[in-house]
Protein backbone atom coordinates (compact mmCIF):
# COMPACT_ATOMS: atom_id res chain seq x y z
CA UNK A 1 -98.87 86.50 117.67
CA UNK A 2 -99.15 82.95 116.84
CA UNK A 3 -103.41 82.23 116.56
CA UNK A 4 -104.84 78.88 117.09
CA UNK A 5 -107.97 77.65 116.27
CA UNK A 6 -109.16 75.08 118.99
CA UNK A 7 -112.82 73.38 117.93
CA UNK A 8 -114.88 72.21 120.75
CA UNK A 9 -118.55 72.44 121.62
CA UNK A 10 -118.83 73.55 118.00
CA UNK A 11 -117.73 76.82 119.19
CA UNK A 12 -114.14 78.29 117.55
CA UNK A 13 -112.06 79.64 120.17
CA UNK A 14 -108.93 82.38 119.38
CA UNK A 15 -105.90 81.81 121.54
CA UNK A 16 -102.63 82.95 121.51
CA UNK A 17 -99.37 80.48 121.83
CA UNK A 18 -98.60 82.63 125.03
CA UNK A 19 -101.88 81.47 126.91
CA UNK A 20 -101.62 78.21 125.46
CA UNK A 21 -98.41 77.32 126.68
CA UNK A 22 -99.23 79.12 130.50
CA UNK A 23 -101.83 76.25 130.70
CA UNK A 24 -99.94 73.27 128.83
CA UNK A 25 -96.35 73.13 129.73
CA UNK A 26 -94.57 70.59 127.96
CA UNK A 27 -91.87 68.64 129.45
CA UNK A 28 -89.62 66.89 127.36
CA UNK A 29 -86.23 64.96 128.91
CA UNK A 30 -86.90 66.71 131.92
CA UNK A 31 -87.05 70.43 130.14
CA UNK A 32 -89.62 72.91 130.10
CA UNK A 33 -91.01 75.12 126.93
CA UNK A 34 -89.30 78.44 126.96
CA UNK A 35 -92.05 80.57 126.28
CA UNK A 36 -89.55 83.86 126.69
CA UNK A 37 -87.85 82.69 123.48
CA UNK A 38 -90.99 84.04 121.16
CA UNK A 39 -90.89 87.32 123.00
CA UNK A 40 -87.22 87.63 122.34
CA UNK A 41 -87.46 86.42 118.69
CA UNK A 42 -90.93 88.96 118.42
CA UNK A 43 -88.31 91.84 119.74
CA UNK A 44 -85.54 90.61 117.70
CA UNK A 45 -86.75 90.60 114.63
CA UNK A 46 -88.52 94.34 115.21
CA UNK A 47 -84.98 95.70 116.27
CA UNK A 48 -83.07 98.23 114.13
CA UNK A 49 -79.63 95.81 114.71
CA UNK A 50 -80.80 92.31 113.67
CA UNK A 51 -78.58 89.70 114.91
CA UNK A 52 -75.89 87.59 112.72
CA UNK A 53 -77.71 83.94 114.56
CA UNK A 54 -80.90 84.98 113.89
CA UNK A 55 -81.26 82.44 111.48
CA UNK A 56 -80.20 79.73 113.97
CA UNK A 57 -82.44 80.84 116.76
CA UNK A 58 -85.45 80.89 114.17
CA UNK A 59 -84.91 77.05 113.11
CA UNK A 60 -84.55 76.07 116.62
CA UNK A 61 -87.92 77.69 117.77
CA UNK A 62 -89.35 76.36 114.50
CA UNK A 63 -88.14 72.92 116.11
CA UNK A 64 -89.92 73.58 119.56
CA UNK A 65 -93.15 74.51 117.93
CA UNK A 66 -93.37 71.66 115.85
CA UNK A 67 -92.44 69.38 118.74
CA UNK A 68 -95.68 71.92 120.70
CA UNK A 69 -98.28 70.83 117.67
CA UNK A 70 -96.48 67.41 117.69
CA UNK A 71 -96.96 66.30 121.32
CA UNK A 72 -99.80 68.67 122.49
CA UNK A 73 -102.09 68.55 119.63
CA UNK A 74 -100.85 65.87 117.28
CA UNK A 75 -100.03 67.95 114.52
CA UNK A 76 -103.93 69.36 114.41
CA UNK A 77 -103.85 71.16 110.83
CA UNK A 78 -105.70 74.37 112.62
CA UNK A 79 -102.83 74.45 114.78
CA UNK A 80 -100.10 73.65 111.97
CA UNK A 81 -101.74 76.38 109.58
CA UNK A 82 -102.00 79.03 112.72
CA UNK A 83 -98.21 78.57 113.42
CA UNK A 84 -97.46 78.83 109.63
CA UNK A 85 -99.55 82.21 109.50
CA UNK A 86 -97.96 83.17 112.68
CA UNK A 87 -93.94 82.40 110.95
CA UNK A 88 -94.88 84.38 108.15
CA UNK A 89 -95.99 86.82 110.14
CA UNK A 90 -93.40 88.26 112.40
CA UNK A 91 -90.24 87.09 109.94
CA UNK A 92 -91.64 89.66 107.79
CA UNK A 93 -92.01 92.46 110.33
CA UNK A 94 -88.47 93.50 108.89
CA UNK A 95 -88.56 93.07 105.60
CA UNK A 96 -85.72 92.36 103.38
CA UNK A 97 -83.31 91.91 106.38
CA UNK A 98 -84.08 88.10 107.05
CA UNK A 99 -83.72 87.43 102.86
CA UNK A 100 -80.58 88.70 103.24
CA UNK A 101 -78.94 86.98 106.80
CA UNK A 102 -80.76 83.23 105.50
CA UNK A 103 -78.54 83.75 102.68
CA UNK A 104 -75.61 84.54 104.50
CA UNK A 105 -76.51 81.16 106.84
CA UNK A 106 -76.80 79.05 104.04
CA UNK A 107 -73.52 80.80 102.37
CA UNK A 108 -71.80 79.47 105.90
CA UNK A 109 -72.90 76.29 105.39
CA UNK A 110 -72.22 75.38 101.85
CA UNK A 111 -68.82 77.02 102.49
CA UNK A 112 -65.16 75.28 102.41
CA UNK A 113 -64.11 74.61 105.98
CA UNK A 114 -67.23 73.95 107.37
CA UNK A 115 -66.54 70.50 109.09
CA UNK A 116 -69.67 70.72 111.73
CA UNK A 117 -71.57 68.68 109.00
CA UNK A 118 -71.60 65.64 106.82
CA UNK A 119 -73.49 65.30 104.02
CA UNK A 120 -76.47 63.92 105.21
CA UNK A 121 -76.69 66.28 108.17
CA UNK A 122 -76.58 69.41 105.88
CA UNK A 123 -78.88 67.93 103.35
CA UNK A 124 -81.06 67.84 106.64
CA UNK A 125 -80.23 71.66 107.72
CA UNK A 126 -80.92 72.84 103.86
CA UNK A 127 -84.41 71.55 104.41
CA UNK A 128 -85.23 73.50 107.69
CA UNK A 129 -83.56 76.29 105.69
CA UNK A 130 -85.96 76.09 102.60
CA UNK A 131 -88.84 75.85 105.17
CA UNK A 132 -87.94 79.06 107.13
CA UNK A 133 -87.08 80.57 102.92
CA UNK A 134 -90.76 80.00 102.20
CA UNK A 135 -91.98 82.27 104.72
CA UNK A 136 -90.32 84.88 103.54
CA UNK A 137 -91.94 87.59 101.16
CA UNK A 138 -88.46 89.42 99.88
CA UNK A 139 -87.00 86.57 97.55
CA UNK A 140 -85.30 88.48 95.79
CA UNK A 141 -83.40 90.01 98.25
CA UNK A 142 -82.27 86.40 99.13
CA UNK A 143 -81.38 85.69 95.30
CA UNK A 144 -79.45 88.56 95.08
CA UNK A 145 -77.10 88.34 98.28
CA UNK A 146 -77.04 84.12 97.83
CA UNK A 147 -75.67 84.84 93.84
CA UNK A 148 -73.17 86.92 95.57
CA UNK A 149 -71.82 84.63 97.58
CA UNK A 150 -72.22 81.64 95.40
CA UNK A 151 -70.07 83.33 92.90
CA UNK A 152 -67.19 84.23 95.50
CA UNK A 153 -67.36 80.31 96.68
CA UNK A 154 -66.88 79.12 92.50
CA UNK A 155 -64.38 81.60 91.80
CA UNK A 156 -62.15 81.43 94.92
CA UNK A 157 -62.99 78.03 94.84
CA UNK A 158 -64.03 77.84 98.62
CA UNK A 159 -67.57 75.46 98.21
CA UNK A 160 -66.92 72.30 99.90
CA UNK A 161 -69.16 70.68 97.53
CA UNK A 162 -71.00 70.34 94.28
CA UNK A 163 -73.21 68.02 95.21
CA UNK A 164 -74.57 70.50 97.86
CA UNK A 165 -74.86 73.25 95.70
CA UNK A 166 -76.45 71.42 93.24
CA UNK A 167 -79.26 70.13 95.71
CA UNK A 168 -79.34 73.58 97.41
CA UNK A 169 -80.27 74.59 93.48
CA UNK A 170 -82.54 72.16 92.68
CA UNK A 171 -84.27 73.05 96.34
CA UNK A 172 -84.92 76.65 95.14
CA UNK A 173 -85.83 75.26 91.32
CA UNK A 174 -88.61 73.52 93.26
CA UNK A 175 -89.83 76.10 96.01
CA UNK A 176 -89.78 79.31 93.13
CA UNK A 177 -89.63 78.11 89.42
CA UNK A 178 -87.04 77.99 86.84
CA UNK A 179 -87.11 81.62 86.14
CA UNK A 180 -85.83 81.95 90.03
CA UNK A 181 -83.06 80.39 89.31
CA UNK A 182 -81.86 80.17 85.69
CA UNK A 183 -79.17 83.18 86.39
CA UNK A 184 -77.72 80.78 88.95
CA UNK A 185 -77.92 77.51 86.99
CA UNK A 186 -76.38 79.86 84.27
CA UNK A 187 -72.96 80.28 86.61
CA UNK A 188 -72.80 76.40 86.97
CA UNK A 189 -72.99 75.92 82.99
CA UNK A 190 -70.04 78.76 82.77
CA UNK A 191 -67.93 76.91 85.19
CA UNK A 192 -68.11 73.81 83.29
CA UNK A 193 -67.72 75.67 80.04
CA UNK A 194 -64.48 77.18 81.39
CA UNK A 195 -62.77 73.76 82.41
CA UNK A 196 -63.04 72.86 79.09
CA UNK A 197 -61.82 75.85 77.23
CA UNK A 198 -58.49 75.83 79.37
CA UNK A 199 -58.26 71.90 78.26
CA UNK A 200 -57.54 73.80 74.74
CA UNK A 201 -55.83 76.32 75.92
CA UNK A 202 -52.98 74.44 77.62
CA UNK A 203 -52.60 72.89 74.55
CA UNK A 204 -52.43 76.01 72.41
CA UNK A 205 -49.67 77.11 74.86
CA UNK A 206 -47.67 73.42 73.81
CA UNK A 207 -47.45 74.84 70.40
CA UNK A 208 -46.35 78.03 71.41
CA UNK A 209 -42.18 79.07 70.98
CA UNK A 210 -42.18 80.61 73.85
CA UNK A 211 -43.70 78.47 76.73
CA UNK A 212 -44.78 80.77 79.91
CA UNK A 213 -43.52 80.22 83.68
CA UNK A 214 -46.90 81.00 84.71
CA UNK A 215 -49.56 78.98 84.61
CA UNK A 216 -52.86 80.95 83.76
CA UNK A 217 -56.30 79.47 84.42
CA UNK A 218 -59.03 81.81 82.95
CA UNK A 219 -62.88 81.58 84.07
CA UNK A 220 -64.94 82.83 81.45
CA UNK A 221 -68.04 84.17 82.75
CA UNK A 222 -71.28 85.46 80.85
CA UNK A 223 -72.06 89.08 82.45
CA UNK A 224 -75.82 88.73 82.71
CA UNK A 225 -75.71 85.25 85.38
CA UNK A 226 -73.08 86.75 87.39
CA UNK A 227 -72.95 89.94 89.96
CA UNK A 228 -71.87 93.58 88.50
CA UNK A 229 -68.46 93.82 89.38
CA UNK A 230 -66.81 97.63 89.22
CA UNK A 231 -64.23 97.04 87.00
CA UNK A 232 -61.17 97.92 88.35
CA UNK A 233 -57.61 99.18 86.60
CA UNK A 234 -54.38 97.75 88.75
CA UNK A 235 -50.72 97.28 87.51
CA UNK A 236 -49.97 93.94 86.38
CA UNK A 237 -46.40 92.58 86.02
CA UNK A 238 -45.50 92.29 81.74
CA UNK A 239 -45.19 88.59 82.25
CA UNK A 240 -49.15 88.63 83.22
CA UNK A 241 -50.28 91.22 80.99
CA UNK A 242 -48.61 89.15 78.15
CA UNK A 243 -49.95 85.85 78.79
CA UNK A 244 -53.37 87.42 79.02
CA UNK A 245 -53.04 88.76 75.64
CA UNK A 246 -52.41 85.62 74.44
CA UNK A 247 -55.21 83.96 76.02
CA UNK A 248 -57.18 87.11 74.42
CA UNK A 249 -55.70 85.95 70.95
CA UNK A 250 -56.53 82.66 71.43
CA UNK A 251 -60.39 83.28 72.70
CA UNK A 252 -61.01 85.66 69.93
CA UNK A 253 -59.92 83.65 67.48
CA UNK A 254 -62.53 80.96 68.48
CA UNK A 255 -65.48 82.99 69.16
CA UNK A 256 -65.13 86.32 66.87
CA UNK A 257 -67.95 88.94 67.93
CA UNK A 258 -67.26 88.55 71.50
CA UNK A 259 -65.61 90.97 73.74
CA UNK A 260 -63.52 90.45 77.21
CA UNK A 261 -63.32 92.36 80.70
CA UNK A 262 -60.74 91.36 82.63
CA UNK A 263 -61.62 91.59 86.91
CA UNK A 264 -58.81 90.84 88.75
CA UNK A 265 -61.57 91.79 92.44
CA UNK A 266 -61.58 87.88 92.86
CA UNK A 267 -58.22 86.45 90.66
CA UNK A 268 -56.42 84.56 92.70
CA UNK A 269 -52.85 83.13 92.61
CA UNK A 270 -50.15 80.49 94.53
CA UNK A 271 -46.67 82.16 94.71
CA UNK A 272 -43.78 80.39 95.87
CA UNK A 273 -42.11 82.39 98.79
CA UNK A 274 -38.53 81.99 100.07
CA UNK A 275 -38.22 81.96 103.86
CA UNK A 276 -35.03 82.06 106.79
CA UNK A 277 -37.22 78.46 107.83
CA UNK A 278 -37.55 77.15 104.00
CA UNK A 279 -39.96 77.13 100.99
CA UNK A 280 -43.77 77.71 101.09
CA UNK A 281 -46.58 78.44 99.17
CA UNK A 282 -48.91 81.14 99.58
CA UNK A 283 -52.60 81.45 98.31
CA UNK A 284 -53.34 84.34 98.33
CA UNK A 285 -55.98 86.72 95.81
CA UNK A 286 -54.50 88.70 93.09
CA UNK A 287 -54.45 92.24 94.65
CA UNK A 288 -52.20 90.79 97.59
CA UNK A 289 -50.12 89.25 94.68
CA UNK A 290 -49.38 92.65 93.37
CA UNK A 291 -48.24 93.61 96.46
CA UNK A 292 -45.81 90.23 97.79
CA UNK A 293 -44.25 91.08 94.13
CA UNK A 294 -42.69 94.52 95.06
CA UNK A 295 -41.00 92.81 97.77
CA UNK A 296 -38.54 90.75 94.93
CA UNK A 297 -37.66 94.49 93.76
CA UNK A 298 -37.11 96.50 97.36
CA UNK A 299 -37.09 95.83 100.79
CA UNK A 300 -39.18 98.59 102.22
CA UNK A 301 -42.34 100.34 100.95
CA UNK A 302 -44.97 102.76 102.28
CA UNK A 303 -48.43 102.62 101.35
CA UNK A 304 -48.37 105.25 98.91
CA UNK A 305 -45.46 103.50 97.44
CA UNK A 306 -47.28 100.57 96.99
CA UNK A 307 -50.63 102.02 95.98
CA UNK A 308 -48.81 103.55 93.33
CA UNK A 309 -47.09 101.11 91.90
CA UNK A 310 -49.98 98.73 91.96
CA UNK A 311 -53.00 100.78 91.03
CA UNK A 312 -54.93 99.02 93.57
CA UNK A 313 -57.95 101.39 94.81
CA UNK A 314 -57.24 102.61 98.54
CA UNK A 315 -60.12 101.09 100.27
CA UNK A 316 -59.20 97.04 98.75
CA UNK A 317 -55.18 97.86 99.49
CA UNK A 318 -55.73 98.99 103.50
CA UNK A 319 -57.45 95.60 103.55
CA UNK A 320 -54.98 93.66 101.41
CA UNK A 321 -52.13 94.93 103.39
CA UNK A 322 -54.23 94.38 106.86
CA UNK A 323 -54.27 90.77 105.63
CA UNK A 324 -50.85 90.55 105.06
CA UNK A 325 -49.18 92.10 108.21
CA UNK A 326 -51.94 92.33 110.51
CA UNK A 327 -53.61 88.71 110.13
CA UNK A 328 -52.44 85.53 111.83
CA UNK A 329 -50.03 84.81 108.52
CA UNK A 330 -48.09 87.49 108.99
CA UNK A 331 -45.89 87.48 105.60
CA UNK A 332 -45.02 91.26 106.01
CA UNK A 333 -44.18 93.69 108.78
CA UNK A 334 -45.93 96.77 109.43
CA UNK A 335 -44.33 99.54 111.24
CA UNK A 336 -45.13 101.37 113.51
CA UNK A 337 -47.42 98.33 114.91
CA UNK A 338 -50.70 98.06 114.75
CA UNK A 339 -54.09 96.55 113.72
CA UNK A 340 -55.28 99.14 111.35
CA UNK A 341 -53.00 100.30 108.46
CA UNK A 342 -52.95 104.16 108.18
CA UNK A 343 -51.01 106.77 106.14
CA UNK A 344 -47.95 106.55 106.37
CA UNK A 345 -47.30 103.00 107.32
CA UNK A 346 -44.47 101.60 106.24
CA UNK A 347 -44.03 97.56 105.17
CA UNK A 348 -40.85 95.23 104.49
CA UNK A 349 -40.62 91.38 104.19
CA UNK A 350 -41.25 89.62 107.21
CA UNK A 351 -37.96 86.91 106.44
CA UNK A 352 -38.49 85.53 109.74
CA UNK A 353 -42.06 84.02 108.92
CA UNK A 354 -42.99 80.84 110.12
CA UNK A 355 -45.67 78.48 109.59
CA UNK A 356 -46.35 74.60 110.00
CA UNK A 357 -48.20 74.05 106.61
CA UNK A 358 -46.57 74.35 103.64
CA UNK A 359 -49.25 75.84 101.68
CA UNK A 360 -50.52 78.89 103.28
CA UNK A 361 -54.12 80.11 102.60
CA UNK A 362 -54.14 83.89 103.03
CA UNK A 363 -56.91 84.75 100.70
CA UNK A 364 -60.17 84.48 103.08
CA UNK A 365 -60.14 88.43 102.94
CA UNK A 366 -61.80 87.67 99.51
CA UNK A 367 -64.55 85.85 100.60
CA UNK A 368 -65.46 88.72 103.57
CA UNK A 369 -68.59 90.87 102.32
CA UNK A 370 -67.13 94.71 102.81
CA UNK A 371 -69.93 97.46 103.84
CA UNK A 372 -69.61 98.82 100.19
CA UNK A 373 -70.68 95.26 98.53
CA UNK A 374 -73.72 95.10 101.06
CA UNK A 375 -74.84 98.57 100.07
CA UNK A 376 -74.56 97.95 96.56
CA UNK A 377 -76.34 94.19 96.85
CA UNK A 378 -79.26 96.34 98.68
CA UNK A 379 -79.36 99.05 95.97
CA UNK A 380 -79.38 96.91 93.02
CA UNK A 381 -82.44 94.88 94.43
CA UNK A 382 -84.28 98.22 94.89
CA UNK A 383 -83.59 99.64 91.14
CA UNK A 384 -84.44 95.60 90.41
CA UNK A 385 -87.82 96.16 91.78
CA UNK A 386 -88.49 99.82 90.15
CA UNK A 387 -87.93 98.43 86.79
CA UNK A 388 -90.45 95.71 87.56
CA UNK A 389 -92.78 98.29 88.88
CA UNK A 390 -92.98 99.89 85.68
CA UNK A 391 -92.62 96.80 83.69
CA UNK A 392 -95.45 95.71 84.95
CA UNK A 393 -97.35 99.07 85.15
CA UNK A 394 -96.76 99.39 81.29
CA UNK A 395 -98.01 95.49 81.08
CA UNK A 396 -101.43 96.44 82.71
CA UNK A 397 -102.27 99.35 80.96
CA UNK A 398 -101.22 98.36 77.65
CA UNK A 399 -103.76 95.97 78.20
CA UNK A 400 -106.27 97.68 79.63
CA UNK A 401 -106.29 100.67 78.15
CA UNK A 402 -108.18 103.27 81.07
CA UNK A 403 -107.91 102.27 84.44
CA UNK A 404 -108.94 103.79 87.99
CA UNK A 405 -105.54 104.07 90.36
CA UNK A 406 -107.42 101.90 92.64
CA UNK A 407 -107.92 98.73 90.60
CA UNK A 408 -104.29 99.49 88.74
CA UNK A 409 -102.70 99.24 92.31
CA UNK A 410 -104.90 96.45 92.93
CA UNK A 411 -103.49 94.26 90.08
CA UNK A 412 -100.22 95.15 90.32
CA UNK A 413 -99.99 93.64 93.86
CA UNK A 414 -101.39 90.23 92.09
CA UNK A 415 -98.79 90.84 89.59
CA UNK A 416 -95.44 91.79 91.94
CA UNK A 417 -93.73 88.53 93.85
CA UNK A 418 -91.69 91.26 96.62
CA UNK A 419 -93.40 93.39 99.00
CA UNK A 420 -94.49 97.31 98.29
CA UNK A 421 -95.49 100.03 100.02
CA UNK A 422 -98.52 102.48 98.37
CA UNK A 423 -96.39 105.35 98.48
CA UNK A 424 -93.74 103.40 96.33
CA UNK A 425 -96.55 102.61 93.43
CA UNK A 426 -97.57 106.09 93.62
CA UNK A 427 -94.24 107.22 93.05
CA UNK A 428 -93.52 105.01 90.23
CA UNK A 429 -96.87 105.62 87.98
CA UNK A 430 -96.16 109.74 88.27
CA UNK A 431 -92.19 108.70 86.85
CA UNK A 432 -94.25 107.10 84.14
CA UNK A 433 -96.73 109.87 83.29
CA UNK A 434 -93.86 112.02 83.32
CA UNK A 435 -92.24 110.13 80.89
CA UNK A 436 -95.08 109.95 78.67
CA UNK A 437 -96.36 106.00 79.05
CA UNK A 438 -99.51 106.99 80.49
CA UNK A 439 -101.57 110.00 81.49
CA UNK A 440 -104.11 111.27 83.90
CA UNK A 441 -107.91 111.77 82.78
CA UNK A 442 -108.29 115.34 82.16
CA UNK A 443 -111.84 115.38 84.13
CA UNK A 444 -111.17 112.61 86.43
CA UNK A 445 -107.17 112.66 87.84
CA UNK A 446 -107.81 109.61 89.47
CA UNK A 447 -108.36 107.63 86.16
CA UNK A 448 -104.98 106.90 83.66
CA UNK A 449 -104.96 106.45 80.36
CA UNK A 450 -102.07 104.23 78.47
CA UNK A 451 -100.47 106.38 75.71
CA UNK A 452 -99.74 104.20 72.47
């Protein structure tokens, strides 16, 4: 697994980290080299279930082989370039999988609430991060699931700080380009863009006769940085819908051409809740808004009741109403009992509620990745990469001219910067000769022609 090249006698010998370490064994503060952890990690990362820590475990046997090539063979550049090889190696033996949970890690770390960390310690655990990222042949697997999260922690506002994002950025700037990450320097710039355009609003709404009882803050977010979002129809009350048509007046009226999509999937909102104990706040995300609201106009509802009233899609209410009566803040009551909400169920206003904070946060469901989002993450990254296959197949031959299948698979793996199997190329030069961009030599099939 992990090959070293030990020079002596002028005579190269092969050896694996396993038979090094049965003749070295390095003590350290009284502790022995596990040399079962590289099996396990070998096994773990060839499993079908890949573990949520794998990420940890990987930086801390990164840290016990550096301290191996640190104290055994002070840091020997065969021996560092071996175990670098070796890393990039068996991370990859599941491909795409790893992009995806070292975005997740660093998601967990850059998160609000994370208080296992000051700055300078995760400025230090960034850096192990970027060193494990660079071993890793999917990037874009990692952009795509990292641009996912990073927009949930803007627009719930759950990153615990700029300054972290913004090094985590200019970390990834550095390891892959500006290209890499233009989409997500593009979400910063709309976030700042946004502040100041509700500066202006607020004071369009001074002038206005008819001043609103809600207070509406509006991020405005170009749709090619961001992640596709499924637009979604729900039911809002006519004090929302008419404040948003007055931001829409206002908007317009500044930037004519333009054209706006309102998704309420991560809005978010503070109501102001009446309780047997006293007043408190509750944060909570716009879909479990909807639903608090009903409770000012009845005191008992069943699911359908509510799914019809609000509009919200079935799968996003069992989970909004999960949060609300099944969670720790337990702001309704769900009867019969129970963890899982099912047909049927039927919900009133839990007066009773108590809580020592005065602000509640009950919107973390928003920030939870749900099976369907992970799919559809994993999806877009594959069409992503067949439009780059025949981007680049076009590229080639539009060059080129005639060219054997051999040497046109042969460039396009200098060309494409995420992994490919044969069988995938193959696939994605007959879609083209189907759709007339190239076709096959009529006396030798395994020559293509580029078709003007």
């Amino acid at each position: 697994l992990f090959r070293t090249h030990i020079a002596s006698d002028g005579a190269v010998q092969k050896r694996t980290v396993e038979g090094i370490l049965e003749q070295i064994e390095l003590e350290r503060n009284g502790e022995t080299v596990d040399r079962s952890l590289l099996r396990s990690l070998l096994g773990m990362l060839s499993d079908l279930q890949v573990p949520d820590d794998m990420v940890q475990d990987l930086l801390d046997f990164k840290d016990k082989m550096d301290n191996v090539v640190q104290s055994c063979f002070a840091r020997n550049e065969a021996f560092i370039n071996a175990m670098k090889e070796a890393f990039e190696t068996f991370i990859n033996k599941r491909p795409n999988k790893p992009a995806e949970l070292i975005a997740k890690y660093v998601d967990s770390k850059l998160r609000a609430g994370n208080k296992e960390a000051t700055e300078e310690e995760l400025e230090r655990i960034l850096d192990k991060i970027m060193i494990i990222f660079r071993f890793i042949h999917g990037k874009d697997v990692f952009e795509a699931f990292y641009k996912k999260d990073l927009a949930k922690r803007l627009l719930v506002g759950k990153s615990a700080s700029v300054d972290a994002e913004k090094s985590m950025l200019s970390k990834l700037k550095h390891e892959c380009g500006g290209a890499f990450t233009s989409k997500l320097e593009g979400m910063f710039k709309d976030m700042e863009l946004s502040k100041d355009i509700m500066i202006q609003f607020k004071q369009y709404m001074q002038n206005q006769s008819e001043p609103s009882i809600i207070e509406l803050n509006v991020n405005i977010l170009t749709m090619g940085y961001w992640p596709s979002y499924t637009p979604m129809e729900v039911h809002l009350p006519s004090e929302m819908v008419k404040l948003q048509e007055v931001f829409k007046l206002f908007y317009l009226g500044k930037h004519s051409g333009r054209k706006l999509q309102w998704q309420p999937t991560l809005g978010h909102a503070v109501l102001k809740a009446e309780f047997k104990e006293g007043k408190r706040e509750l944060q909570v995300s716009l879909f479990q808004t909807l639903v608090l609201l009903m409770f000012n106009e009845g005191e008992e509802f069943s699911m359908e009741e509510i799914r019809a009233a609000t509009g919200i899609e079935e799968g996003e209410l069992r989970r909004t109403l999960q949060s609300l009566a099944c969670g720790k803040a337990r702001v309704l009551n769900k009867n019969p009992r129970g963890k899982d909400v099912e047909d049927g169920d039927r919900f009133n206003f839990n007066n009773d509620f108590k809580h020592k904070l005065f602000r509640i946060k009950i919107n973390q469901i928003q920030m939870k990745e749900t099976v369907e989002e992970q799919v559809s993450t994993t999806e877009r990254v594959f069409q992503d990469r067949q439009y780059q296959i025949d981007a680049a197949v076009v590229r080639i031959m539009k060059m080129r001219k005639t060219l054997s299948h051999n040497l046109l698979v042969s460039e396009l793996y200098n060309q494409l910067k995420f992994p490919v199997k044969p069988g995938d190329l193959k696939k994605r030069i007959e879609s083209l000769i189907d759709r007339d961009y190239m076709e096959r030599d009529k006396e030798t099939p395994n020559q293509y022609h580029y078709v003007a």
